[in-house]
C-alpha atoms as a PDB file:
ATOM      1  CA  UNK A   1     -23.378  21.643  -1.388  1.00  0.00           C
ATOM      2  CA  UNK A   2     -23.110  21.039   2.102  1.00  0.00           C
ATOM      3  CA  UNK A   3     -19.230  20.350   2.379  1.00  0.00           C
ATOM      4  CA  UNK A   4     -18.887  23.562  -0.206  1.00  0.00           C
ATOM      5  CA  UNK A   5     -20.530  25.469   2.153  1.00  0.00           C
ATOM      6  CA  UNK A   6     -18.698  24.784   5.100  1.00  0.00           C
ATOM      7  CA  UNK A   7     -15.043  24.721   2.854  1.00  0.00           C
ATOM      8  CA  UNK A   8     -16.661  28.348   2.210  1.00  0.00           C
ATOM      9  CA  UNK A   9     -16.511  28.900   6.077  1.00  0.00           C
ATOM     10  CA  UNK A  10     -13.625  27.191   6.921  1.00  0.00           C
ATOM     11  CA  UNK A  11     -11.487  29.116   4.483  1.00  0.00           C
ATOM     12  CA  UNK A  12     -12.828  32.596   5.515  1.00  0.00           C
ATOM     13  CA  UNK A  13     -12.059  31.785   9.309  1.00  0.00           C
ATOM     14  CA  UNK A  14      -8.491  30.088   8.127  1.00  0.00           C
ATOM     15  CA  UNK A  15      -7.382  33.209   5.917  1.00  0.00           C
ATOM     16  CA  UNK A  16      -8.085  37.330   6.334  1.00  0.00           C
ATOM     17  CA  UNK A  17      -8.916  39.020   2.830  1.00  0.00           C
ATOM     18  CA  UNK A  18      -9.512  35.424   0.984  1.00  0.00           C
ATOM     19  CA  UNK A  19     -12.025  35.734  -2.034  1.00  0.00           C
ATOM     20  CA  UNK A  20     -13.444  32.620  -2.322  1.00  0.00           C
ATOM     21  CA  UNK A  21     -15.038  31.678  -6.488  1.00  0.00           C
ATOM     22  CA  UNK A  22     -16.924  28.945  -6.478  1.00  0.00           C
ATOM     23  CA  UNK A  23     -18.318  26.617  -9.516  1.00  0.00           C
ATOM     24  CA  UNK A  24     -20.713  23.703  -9.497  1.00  0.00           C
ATOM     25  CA  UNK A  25     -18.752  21.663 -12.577  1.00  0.00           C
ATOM     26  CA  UNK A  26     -15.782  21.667 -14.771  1.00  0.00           C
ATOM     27  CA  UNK A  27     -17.342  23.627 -17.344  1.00  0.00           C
ATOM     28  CA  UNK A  28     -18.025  26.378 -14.784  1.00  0.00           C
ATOM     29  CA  UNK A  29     -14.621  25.812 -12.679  1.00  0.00           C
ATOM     30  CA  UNK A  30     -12.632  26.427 -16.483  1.00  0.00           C
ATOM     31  CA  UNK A  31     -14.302  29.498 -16.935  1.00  0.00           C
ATOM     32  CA  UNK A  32     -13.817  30.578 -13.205  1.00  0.00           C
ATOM     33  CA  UNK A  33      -9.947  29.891 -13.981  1.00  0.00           C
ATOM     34  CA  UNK A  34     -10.020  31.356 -17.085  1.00  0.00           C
ATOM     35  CA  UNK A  35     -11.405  35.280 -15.651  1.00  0.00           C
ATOM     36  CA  UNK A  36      -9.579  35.129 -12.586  1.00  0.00           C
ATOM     37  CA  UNK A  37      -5.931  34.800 -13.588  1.00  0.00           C
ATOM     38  CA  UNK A  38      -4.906  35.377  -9.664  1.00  0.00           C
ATOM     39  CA  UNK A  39      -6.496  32.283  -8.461  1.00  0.00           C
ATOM     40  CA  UNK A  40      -3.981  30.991  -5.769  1.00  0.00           C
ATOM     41  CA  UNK A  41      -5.178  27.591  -5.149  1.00  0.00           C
ATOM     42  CA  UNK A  42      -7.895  25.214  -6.762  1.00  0.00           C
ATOM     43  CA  UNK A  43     -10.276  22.383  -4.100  1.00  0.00           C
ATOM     44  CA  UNK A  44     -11.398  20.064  -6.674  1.00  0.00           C
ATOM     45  CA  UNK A  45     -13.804  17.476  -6.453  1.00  0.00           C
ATOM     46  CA  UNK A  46     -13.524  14.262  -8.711  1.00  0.00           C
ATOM     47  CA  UNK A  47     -16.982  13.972  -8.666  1.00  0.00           C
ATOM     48  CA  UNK A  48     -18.048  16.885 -10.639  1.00  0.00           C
ATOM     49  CA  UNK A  49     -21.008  15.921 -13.066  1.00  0.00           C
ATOM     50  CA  UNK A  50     -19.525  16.938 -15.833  1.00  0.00           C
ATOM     51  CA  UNK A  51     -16.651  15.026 -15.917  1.00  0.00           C
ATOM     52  CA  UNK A  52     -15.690  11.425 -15.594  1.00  0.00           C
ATOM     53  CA  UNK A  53     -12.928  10.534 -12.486  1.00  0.00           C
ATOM     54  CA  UNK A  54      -9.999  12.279 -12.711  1.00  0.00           C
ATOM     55  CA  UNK A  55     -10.492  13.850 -16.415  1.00  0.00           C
ATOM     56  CA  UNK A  56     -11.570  17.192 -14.939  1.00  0.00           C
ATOM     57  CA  UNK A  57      -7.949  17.267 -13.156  1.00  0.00           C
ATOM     58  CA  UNK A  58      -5.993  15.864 -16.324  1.00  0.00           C
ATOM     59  CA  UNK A  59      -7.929  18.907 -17.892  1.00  0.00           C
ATOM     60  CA  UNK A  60      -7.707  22.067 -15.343  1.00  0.00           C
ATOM     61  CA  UNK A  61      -3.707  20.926 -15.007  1.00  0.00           C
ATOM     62  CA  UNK A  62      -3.200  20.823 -19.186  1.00  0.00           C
ATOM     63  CA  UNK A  63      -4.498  24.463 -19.246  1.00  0.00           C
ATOM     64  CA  UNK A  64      -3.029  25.747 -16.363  1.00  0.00           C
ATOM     65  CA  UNK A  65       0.342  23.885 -14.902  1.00  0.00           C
ATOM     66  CA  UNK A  66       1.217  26.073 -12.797  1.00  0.00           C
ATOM     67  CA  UNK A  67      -2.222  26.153 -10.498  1.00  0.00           C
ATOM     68  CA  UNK A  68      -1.830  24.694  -7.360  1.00  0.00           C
ATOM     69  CA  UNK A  69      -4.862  22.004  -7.080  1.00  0.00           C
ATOM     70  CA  UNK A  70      -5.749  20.054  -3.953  1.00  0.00           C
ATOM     71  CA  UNK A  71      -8.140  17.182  -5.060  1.00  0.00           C
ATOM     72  CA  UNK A  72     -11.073  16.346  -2.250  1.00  0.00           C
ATOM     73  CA  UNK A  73     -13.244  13.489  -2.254  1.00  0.00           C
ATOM     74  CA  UNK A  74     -15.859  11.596  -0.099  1.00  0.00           C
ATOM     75  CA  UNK A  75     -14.386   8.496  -1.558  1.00  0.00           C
ATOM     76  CA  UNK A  76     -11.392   8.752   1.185  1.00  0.00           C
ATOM     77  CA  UNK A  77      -9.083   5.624   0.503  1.00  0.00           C
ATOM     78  CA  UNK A  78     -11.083   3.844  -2.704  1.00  0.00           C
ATOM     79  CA  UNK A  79      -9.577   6.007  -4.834  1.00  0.00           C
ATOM     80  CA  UNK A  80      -5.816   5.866  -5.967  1.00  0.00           C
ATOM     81  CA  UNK A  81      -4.535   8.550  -4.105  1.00  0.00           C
ATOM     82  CA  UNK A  82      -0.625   8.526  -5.886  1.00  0.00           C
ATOM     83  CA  UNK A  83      -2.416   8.139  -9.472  1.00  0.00           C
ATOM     84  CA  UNK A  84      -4.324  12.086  -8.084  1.00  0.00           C
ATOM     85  CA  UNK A  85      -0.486  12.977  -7.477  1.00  0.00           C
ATOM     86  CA  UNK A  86       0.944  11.777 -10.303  1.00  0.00           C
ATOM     87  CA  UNK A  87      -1.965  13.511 -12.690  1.00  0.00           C
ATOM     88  CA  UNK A  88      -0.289  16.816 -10.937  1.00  0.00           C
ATOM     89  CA  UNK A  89      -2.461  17.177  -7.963  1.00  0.00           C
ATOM     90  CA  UNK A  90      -0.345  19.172  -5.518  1.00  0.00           C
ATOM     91  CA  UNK A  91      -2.778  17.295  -2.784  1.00  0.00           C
ATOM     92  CA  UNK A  92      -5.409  15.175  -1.425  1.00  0.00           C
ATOM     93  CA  UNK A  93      -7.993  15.517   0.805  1.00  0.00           C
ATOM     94  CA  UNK A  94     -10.754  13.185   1.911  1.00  0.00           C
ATOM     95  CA  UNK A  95     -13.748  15.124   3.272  1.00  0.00           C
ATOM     96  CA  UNK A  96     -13.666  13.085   6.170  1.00  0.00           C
ATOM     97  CA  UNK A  97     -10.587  14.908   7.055  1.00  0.00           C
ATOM     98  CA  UNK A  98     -10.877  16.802  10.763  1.00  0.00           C
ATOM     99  CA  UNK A  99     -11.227  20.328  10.291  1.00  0.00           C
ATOM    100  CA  UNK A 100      -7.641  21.026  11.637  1.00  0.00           C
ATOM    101  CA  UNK A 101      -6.064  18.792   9.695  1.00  0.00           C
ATOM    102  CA  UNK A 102      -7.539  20.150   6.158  1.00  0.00           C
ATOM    103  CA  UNK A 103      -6.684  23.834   7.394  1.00  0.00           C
ATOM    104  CA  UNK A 104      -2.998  21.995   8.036  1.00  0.00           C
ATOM    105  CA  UNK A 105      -3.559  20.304   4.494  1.00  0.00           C
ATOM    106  CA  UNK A 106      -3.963  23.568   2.631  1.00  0.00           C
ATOM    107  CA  UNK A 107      -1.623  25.768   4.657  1.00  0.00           C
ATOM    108  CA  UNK A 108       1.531  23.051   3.619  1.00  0.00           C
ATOM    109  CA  UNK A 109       0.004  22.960   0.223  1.00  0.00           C
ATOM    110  CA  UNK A 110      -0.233  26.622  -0.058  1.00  0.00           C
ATOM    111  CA  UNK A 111       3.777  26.359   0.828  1.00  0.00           C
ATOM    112  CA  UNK A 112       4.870  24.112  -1.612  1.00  0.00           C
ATOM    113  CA  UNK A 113       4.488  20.174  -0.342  1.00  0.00           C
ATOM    114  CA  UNK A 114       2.681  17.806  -1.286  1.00  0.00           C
ATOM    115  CA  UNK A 115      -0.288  16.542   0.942  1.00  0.00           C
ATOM    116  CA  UNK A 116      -2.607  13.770   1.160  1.00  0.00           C
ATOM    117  CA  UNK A 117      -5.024  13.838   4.188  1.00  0.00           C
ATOM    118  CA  UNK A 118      -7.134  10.433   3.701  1.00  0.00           C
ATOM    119  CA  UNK A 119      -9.355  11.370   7.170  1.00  0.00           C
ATOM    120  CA  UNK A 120      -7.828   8.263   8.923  1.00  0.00           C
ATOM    121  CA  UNK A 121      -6.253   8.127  11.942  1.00  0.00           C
ATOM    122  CA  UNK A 122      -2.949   8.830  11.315  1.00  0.00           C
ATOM    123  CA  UNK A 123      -1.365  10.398  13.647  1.00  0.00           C
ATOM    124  CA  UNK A 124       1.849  11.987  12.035  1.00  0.00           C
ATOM    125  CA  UNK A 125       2.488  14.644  10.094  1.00  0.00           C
ATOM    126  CA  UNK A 126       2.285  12.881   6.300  1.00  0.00           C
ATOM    127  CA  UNK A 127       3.410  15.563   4.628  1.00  0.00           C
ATOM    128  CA  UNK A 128       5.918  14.503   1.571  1.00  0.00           C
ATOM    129  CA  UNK A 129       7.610  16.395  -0.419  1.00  0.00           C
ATOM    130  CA  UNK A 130       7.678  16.098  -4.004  1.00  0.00           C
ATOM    131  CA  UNK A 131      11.120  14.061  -4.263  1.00  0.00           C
ATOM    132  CA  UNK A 132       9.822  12.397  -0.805  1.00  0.00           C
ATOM    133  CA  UNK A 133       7.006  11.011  -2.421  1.00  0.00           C
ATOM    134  CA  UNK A 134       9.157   9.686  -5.601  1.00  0.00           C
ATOM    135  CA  UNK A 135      11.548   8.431  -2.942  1.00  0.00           C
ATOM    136  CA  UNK A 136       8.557   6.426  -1.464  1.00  0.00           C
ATOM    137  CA  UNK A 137       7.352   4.888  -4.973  1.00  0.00           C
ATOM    138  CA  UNK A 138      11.025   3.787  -5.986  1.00  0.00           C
ATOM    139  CA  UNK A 139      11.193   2.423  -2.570  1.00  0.00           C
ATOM    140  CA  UNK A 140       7.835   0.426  -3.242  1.00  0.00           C
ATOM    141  CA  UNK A 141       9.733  -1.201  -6.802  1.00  0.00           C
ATOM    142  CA  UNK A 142      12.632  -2.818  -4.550  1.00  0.00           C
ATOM    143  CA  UNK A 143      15.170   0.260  -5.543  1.00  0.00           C
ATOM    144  CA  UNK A 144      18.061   0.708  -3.520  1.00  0.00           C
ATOM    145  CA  UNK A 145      19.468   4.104  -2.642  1.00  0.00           C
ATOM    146  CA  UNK A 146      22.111   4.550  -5.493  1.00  0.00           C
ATOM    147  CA  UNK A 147      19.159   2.982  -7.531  1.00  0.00           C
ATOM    148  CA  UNK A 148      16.822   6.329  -6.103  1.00  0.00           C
ATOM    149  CA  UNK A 149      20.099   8.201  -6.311  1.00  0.00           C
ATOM    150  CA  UNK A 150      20.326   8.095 -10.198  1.00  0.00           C
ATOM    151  CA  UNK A 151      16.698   8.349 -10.957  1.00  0.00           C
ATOM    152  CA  UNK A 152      15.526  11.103  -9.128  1.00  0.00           C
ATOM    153  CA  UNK A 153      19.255  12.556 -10.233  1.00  0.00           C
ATOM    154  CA  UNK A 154      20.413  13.091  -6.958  1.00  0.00           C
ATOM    155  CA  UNK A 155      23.507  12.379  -4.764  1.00  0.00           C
ATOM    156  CA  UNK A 156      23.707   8.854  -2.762  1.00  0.00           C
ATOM    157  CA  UNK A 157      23.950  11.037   0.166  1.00  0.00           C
ATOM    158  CA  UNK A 158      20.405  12.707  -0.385  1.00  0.00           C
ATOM    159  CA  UNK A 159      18.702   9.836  -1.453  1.00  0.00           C
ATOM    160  CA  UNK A 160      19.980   8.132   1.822  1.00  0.00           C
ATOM    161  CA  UNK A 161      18.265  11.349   3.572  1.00  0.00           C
ATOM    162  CA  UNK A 162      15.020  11.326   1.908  1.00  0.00           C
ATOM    163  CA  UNK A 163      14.749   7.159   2.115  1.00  0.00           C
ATOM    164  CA  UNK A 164      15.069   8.202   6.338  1.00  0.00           C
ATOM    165  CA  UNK A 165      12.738  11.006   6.029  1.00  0.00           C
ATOM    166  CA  UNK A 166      10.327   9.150   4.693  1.00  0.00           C
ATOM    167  CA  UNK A 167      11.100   5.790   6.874  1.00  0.00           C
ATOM    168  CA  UNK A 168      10.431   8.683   9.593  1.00  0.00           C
ATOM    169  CA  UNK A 169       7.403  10.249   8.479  1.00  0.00           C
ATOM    170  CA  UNK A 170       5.583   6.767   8.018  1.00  0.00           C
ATOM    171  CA  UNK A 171       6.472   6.338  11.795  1.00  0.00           C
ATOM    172  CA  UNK A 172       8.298   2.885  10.487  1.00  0.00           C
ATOM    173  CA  UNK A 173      11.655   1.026  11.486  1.00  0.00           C
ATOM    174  CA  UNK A 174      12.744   0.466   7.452  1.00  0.00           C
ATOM    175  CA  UNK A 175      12.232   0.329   3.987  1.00  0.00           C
ATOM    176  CA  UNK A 176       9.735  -2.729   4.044  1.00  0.00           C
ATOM    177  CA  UNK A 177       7.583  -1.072   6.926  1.00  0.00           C
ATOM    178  CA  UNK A 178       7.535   2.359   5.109  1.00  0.00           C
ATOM    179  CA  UNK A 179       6.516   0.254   1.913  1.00  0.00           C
ATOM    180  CA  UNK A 180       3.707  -1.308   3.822  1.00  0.00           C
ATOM    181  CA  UNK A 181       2.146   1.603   5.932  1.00  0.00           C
ATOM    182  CA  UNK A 182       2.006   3.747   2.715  1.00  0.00           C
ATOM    183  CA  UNK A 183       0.354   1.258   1.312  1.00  0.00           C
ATOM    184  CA  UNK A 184      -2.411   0.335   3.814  1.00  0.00           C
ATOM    185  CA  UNK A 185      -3.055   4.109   4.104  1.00  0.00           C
ATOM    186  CA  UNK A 186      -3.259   4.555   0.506  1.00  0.00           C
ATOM    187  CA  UNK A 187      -0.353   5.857  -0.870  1.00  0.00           C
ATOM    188  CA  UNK A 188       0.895   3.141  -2.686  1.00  0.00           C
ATOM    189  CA  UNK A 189      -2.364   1.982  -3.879  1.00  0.00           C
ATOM    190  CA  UNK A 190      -0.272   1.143  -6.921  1.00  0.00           C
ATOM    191  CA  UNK A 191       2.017  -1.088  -5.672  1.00  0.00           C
ATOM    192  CA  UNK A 192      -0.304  -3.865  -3.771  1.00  0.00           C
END
């Protein structure tokens, strides 16, 4: 109740004219959804009591794909952070996230990328795209950029320019490095 509370404040100072519905499980966050069809963006917690892990996302994303749903937690880096992603979580943010950083979080969110703010100290912008982040998890199975190229059904010129973003973003000299760092900051929790 206590991180609700101040989410509630935090998003009235971050955003003019913001009506903020709230719900204490998934059976009250459904029918929230379900009588407010202009709902711009959904803070989930995984630890609703209703609901077991991540079966309260798998659920809210079936019935409505098109929602954009950031996932929070207190469990920070325990949880699998990519498997969030992958269940259609547009992002992820720990609640030990710095107040700046989880207005930064929602703002990139609310513009399309995808986010995952694990409340470390990581110093660079680790915002990822959608194709960025794919980029990283093909990079994490040893592919090689004609390899990313034809599964993400792109040219070997943009999957040469997404490898470097990402090489970038992680703050890394290569591939191997970017592999690693995403993975000891929970990204790749996957690939260990």
């Amino acid at each position: 109740a206590i991180y609700r509370d101040g989410m509630h404040l935090l998003l009235n100072e971050m955003m003019s004219n913001v009506n903020i519905l709230v719900a204490r499980n998934l059976c009250e966050t459904l029918e929230v959804i379900e009588k407010n069809t202009n709902i711009t963006l959904l803070l989930l917690d995984i630890k609703l009591p209703d609901t077991n892990g991540l079966e309260g996302l798998a659920t809210i994303r079936e019935q409505y794909p098109a929602l954009p749903i950031i996932v929070v937690s207190a469990l920070d880096l325990s949880i699998n952070t990519q498997n969030i992603i992958d269940m259609g979580a547009n992002g992820f943010i720990a609640k030990s996230t710095a107040k700046d950083k989880t207005v930064a979080a929602i703002q990139r969110v609310l513009q399309g990328d995808l986010v995952i703010e694990s409340g470390q100290n990581f110093q660079h912008d680790l915002s990822l795209s959608t194709q960025q982040l794919r980029t990283l998890k093909l990079l994490a199975e040893g592919k090689s950029n004609k390899e990313i190229a034809n599964s993400l059904n792109i040219t070997l010129a943009t999957a040469t320019e997404y490898v470097s973003k990402v090489i970038h973003k992680l703050e890394t000299d290569n591939r191997t490095q970017a592999v690693l760092k995403a993975q000891s900051i929970g990204l790749l929790i996957d690939h260990f």
